[in-house]
N, C-alpha and C. Protein backbone atom coordinates (compact mmCIF):
# COMPACT_ATOMS: atom_id res chain seq x y z
N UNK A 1 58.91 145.29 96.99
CA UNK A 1 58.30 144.16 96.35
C UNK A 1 57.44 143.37 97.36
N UNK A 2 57.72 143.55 98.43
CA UNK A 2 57.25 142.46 99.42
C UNK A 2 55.85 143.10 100.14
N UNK A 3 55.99 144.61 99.85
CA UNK A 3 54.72 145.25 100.10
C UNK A 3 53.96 145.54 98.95
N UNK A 4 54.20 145.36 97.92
CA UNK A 4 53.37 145.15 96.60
C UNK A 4 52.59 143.50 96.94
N UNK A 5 53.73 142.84 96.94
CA UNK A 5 52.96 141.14 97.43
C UNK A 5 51.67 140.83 98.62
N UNK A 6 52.01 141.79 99.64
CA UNK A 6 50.97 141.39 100.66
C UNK A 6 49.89 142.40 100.22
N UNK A 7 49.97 143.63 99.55
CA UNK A 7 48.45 144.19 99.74
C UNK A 7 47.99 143.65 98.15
N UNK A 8 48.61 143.14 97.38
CA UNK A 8 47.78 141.97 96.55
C UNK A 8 47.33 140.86 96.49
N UNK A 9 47.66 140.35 98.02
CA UNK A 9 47.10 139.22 98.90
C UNK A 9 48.14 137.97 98.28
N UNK A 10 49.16 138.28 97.04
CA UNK A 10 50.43 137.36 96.95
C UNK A 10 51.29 136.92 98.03
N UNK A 11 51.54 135.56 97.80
CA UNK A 11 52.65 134.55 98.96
C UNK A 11 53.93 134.14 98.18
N UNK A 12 54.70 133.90 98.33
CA UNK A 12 55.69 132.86 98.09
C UNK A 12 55.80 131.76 98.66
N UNK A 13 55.83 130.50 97.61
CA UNK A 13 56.04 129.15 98.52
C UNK A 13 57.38 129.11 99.18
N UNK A 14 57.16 128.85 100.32
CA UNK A 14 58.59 128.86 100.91
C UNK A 14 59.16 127.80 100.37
N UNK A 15 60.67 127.58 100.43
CA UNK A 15 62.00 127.14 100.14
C UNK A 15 61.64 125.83 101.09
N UNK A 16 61.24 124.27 100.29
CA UNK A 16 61.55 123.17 100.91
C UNK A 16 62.31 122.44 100.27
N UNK A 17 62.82 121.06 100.58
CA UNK A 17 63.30 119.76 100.05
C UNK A 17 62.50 118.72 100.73
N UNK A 18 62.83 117.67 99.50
CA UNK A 18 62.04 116.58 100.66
C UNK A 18 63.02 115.16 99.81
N UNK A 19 63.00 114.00 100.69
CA UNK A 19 63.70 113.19 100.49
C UNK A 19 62.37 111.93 100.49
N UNK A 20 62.51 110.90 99.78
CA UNK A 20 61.78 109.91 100.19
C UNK A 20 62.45 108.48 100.37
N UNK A 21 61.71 108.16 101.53
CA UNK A 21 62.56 106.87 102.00
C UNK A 21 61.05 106.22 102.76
N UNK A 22 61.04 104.85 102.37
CA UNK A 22 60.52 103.53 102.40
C UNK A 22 59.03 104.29 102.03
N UNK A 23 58.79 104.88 100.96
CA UNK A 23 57.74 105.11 100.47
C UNK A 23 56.56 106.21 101.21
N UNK A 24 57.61 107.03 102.03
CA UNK A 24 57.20 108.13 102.51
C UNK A 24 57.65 109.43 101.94
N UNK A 25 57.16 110.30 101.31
CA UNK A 25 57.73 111.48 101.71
C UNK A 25 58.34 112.39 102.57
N UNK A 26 58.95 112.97 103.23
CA UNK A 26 59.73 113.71 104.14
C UNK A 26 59.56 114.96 103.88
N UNK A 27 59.38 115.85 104.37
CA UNK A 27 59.58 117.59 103.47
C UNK A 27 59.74 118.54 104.99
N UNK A 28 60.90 118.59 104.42
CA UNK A 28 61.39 120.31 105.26
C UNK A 28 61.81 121.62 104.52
N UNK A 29 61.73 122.42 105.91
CA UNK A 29 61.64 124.11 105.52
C UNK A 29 63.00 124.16 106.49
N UNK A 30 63.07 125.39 106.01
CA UNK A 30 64.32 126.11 107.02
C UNK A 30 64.02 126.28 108.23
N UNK A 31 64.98 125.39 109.07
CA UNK A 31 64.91 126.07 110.21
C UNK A 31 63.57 124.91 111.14
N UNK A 32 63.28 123.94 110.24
CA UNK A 32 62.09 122.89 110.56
C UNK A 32 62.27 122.18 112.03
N UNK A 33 61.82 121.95 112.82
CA UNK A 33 62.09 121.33 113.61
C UNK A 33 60.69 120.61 114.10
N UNK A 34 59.88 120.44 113.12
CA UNK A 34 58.11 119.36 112.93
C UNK A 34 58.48 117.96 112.81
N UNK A 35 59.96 117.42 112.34
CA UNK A 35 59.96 116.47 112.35
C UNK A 35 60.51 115.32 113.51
N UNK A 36 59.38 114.03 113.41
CA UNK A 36 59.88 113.11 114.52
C UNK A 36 61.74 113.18 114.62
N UNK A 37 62.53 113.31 113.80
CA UNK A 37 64.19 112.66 114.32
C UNK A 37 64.60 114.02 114.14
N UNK A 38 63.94 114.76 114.65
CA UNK A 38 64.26 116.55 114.70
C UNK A 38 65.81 116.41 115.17
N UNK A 39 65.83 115.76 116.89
CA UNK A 39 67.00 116.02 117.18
C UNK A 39 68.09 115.47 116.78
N UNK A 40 67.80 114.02 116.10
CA UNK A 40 69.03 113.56 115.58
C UNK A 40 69.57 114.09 114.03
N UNK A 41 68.47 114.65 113.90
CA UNK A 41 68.83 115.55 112.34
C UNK A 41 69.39 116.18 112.54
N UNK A 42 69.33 117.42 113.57
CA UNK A 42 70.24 118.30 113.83
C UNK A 42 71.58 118.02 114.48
N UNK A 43 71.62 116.76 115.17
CA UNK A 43 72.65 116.31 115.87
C UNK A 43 73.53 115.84 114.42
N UNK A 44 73.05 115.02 113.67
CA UNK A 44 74.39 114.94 112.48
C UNK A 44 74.65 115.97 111.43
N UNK A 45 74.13 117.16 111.76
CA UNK A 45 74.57 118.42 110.98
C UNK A 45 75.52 118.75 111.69
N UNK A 46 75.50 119.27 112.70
CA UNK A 46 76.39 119.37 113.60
C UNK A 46 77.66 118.39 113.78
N UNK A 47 77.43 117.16 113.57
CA UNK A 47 78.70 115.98 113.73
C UNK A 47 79.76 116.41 112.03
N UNK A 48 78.60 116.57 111.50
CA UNK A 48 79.05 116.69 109.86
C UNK A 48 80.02 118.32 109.82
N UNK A 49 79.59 119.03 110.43
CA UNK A 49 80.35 120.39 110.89
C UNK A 49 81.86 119.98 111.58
N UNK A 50 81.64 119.67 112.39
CA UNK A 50 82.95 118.83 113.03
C UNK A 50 83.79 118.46 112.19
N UNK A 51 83.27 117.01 111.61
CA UNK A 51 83.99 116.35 110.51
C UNK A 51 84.88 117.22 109.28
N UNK A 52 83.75 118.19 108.91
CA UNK A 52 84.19 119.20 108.06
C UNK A 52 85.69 119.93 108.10
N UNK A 53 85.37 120.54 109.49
CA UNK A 53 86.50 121.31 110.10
C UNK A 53 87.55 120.53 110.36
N UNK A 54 87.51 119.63 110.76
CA UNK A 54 88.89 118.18 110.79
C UNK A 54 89.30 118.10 109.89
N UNK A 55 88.75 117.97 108.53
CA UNK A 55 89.37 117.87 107.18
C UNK A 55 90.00 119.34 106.52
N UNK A 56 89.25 119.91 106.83
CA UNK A 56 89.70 121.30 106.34
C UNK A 56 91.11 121.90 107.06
N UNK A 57 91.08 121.30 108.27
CA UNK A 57 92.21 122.02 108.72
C UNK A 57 93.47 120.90 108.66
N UNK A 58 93.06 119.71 108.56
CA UNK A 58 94.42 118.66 108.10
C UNK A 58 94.71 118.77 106.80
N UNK A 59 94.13 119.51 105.83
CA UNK A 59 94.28 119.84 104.53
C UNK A 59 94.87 121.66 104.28
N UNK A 60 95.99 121.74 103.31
CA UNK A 60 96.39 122.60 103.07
C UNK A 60 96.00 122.97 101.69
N UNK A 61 95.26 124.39 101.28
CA UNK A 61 94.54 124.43 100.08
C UNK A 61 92.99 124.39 100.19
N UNK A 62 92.63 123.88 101.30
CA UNK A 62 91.33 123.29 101.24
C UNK A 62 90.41 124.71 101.37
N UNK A 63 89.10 124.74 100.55
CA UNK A 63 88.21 125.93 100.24
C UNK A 63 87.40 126.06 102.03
N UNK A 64 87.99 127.06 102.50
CA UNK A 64 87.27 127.99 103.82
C UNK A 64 85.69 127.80 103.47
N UNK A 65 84.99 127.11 104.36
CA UNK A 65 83.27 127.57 104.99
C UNK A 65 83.41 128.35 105.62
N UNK A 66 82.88 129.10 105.33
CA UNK A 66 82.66 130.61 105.56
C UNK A 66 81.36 130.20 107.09
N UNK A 67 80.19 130.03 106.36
CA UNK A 67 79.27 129.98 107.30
C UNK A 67 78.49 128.75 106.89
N UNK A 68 78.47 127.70 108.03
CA UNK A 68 77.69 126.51 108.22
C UNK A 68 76.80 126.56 109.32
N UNK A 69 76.12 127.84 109.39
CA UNK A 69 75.00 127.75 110.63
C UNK A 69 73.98 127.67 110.35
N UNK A 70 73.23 128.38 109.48
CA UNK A 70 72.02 127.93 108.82
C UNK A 70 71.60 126.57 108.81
N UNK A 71 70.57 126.07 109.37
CA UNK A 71 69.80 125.39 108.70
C UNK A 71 68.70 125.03 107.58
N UNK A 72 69.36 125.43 106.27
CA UNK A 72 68.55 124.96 105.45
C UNK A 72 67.82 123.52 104.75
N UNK A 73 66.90 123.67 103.93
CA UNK A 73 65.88 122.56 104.22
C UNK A 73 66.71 121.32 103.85
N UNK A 74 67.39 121.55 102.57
CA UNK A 74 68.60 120.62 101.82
C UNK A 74 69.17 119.86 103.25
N UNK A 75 70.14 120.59 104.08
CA UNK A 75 70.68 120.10 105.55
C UNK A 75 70.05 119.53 105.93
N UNK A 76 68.71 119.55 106.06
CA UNK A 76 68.17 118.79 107.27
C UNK A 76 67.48 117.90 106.55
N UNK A 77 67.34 117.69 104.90
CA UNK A 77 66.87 116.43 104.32
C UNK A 77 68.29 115.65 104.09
N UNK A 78 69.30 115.89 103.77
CA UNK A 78 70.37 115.45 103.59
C UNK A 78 70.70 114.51 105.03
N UNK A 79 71.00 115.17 106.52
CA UNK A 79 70.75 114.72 107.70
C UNK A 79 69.80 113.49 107.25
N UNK A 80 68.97 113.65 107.04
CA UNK A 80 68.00 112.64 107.62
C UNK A 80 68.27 111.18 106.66
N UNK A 81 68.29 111.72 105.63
CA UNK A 81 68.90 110.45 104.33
C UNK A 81 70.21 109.71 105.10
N UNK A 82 71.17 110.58 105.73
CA UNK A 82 72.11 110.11 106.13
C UNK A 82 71.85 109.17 107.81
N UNK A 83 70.78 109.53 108.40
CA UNK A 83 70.60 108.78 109.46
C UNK A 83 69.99 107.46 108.80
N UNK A 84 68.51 107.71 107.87
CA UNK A 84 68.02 106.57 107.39
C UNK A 84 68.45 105.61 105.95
N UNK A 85 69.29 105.65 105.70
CA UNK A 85 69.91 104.45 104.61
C UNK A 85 70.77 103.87 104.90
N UNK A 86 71.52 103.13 104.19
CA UNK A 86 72.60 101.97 104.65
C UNK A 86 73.82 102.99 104.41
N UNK A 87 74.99 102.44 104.99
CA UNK A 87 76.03 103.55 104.82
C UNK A 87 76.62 103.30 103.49
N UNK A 88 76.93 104.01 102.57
CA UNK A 88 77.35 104.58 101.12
C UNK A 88 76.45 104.14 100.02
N UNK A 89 75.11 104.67 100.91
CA UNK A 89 73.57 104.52 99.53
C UNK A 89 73.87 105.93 99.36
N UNK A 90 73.32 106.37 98.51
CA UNK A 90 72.73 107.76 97.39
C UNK A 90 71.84 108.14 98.54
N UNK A 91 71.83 109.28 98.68
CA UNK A 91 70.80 110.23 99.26
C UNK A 91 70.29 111.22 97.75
N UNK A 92 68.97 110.92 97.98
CA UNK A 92 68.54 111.75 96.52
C UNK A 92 67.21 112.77 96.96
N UNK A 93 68.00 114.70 97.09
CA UNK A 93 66.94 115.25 97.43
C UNK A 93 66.20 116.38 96.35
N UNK A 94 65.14 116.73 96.57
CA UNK A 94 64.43 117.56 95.56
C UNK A 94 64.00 118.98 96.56
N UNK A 95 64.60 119.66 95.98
CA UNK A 95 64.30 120.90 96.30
C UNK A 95 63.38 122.16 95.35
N UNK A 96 62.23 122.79 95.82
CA UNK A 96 61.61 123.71 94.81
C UNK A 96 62.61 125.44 94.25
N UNK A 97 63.79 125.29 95.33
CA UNK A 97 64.23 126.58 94.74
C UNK A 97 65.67 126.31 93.94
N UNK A 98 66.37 127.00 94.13
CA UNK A 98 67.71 126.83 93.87
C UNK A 98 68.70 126.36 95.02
N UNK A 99 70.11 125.94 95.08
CA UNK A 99 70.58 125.63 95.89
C UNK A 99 71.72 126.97 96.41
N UNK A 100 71.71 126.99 97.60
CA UNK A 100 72.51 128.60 98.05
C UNK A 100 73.90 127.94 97.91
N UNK A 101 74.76 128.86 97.67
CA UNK A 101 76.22 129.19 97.85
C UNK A 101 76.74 128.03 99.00
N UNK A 102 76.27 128.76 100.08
CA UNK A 102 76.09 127.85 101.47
C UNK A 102 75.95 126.32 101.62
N UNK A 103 74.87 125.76 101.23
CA UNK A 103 74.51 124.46 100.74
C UNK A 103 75.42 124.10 99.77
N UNK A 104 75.48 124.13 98.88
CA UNK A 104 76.33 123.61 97.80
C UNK A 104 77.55 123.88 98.25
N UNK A 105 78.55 124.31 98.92
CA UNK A 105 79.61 123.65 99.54
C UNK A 105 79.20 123.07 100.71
N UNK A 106 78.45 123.02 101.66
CA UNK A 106 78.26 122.25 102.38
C UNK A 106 77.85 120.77 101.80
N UNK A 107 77.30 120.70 100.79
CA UNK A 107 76.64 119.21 100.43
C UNK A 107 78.41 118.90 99.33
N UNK A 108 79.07 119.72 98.55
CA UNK A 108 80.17 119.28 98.64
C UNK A 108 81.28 118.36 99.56
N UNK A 109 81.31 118.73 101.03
CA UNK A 109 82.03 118.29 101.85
C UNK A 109 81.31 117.34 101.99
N UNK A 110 80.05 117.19 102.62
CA UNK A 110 79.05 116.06 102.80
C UNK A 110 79.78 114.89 101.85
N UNK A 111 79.91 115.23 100.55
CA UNK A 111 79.50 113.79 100.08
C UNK A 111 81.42 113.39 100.44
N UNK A 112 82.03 114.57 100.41
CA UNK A 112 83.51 114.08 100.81
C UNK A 112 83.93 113.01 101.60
N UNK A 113 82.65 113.94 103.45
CA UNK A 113 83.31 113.44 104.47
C UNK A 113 82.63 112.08 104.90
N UNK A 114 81.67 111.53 104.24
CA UNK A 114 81.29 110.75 104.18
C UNK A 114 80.66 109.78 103.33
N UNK A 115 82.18 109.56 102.18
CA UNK A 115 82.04 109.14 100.74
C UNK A 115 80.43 108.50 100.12
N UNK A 116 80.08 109.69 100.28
CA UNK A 116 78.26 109.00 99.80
C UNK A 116 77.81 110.14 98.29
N UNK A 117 77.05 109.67 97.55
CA UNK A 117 76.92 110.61 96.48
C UNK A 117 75.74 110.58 96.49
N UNK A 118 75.47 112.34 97.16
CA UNK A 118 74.52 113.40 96.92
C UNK A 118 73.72 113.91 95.74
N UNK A 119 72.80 113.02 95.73
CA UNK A 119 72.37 113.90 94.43
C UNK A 119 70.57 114.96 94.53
N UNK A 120 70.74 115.92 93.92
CA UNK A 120 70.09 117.28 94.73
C UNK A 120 69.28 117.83 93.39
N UNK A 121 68.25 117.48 93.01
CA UNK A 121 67.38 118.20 92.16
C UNK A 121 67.21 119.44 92.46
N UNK A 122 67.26 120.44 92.06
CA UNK A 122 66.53 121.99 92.02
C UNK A 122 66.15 122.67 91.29
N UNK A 123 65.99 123.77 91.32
CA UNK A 123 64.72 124.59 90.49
C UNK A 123 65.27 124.43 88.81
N UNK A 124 66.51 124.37 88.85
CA UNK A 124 66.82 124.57 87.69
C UNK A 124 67.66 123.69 87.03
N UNK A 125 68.31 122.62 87.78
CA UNK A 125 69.37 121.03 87.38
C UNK A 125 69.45 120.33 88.52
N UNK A 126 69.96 119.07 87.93
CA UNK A 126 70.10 118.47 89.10
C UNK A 126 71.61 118.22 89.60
N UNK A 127 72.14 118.04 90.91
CA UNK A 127 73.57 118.04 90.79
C UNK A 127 73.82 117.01 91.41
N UNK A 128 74.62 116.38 90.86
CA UNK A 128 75.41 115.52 91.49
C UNK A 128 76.75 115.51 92.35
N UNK A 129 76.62 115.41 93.53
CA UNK A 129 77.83 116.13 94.62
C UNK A 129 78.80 114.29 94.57
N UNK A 130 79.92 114.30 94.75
CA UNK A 130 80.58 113.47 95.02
C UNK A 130 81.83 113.40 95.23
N UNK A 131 82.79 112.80 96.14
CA UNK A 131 83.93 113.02 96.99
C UNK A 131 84.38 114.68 96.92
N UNK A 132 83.34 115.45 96.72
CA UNK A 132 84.15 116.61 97.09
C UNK A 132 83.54 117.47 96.04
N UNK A 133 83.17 117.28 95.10
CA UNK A 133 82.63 117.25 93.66
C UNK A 133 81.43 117.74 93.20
N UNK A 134 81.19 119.12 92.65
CA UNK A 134 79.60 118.68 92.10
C UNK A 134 79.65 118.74 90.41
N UNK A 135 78.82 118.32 90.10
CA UNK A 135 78.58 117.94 88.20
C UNK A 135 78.50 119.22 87.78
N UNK A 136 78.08 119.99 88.22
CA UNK A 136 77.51 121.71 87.80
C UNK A 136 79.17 122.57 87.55
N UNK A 137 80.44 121.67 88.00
CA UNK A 137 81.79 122.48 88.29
C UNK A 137 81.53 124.09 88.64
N UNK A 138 80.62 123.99 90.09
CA UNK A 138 80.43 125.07 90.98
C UNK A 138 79.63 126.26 89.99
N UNK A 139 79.23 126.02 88.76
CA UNK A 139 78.53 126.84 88.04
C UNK A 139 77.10 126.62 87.61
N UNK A 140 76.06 127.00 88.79
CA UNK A 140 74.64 127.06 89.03
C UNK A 140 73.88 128.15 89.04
C-alpha cells in the first residue's frame, strides 16, 4: 500500500494533537521535539511514568502498562496542558486520528494520578478520561 501511495505521489497526514491555551494553538507530532517547553514536556511524561508505576505497584489488581515509551502527540499535548493550566483545570485535546491502545491507558492513569479530567477529541468521539475512567468504557 505504501508503494502504491508514493508512485501516485499520495501522503498521509501525519498523526497530530493540538491543545489550545491563552489563544494559541499548540500542535504536535510524534516524537516532536519543535516545541519551546520541549524539555519540560518531556520531563513531566516521564514524572507522570514514575507516578504511574507508584500507583500501580501500591495497588493490587491494578491493569499492567505494558509500554509507556512512545511519545505520542496526545503525551506531549497532554504534558504541556498539564505544565500550562492551574492545577485540576480540564486539559482539552484534539487529535486527527484515533487514540492508540497505548495512549488511552496512559491518559487513563493521567487523569488518575493527577485528579484532572482529560478530555481527548478524535477521529471518531470524544472521550472523556477521569480518575481512572474513560466515557468510551475502553470501547473505541
Amino acid at each position: 500500500m505504501r508503494r502504491l501511495m508514493k508512485e501516485r505521489g499520495l501522503r498521509k497526514d501525519p498523526g497530530c494533537s493540538y491543545v489550545e491555551h491563552k489563544d494559541k494553538v499548540h500542535l504536535f507530532f510524534a516524537d516532536d521535539r519543535s516545541h519551546p517547553q520541549t524539555r519540560s514536556i518531556y520531563g513531566t511524561i516521564v514524572e507522570l511514568q514514575g507516578l504511574m508505576d507508584e500507583k500501580r505497584n501500591s495497588k493490587i489488581g491494578e491493569v499492567v502498562i505494558e509500554s509507556l515509551t512512545g511519545y505520542h502527540s496526545e503525551k506531549l499535548a497532554i504534558a504541556f496542558g498539564l505544565l500550562n493550566t492551574e492545577i485540576g483545570a480540564e486539559i482539552v485535546v484534539f487529535k486527527n486520528l484515533r487514540v492508540c491502545e497505548d495512549c488511552h491507558v496512559f491518559i487513563k492513569s493521567v487523569s488518575r494520578v493527577t485528579n484532572r479530567r482529560v478530555v481527548v477529541r478524535d477521529a471518531t468521539r470524544f472521550h472523556h478520561f477521569e480518575g481512572g475512567l474513560c466515557s468510551c468504557n475502553d470501547y473505541w
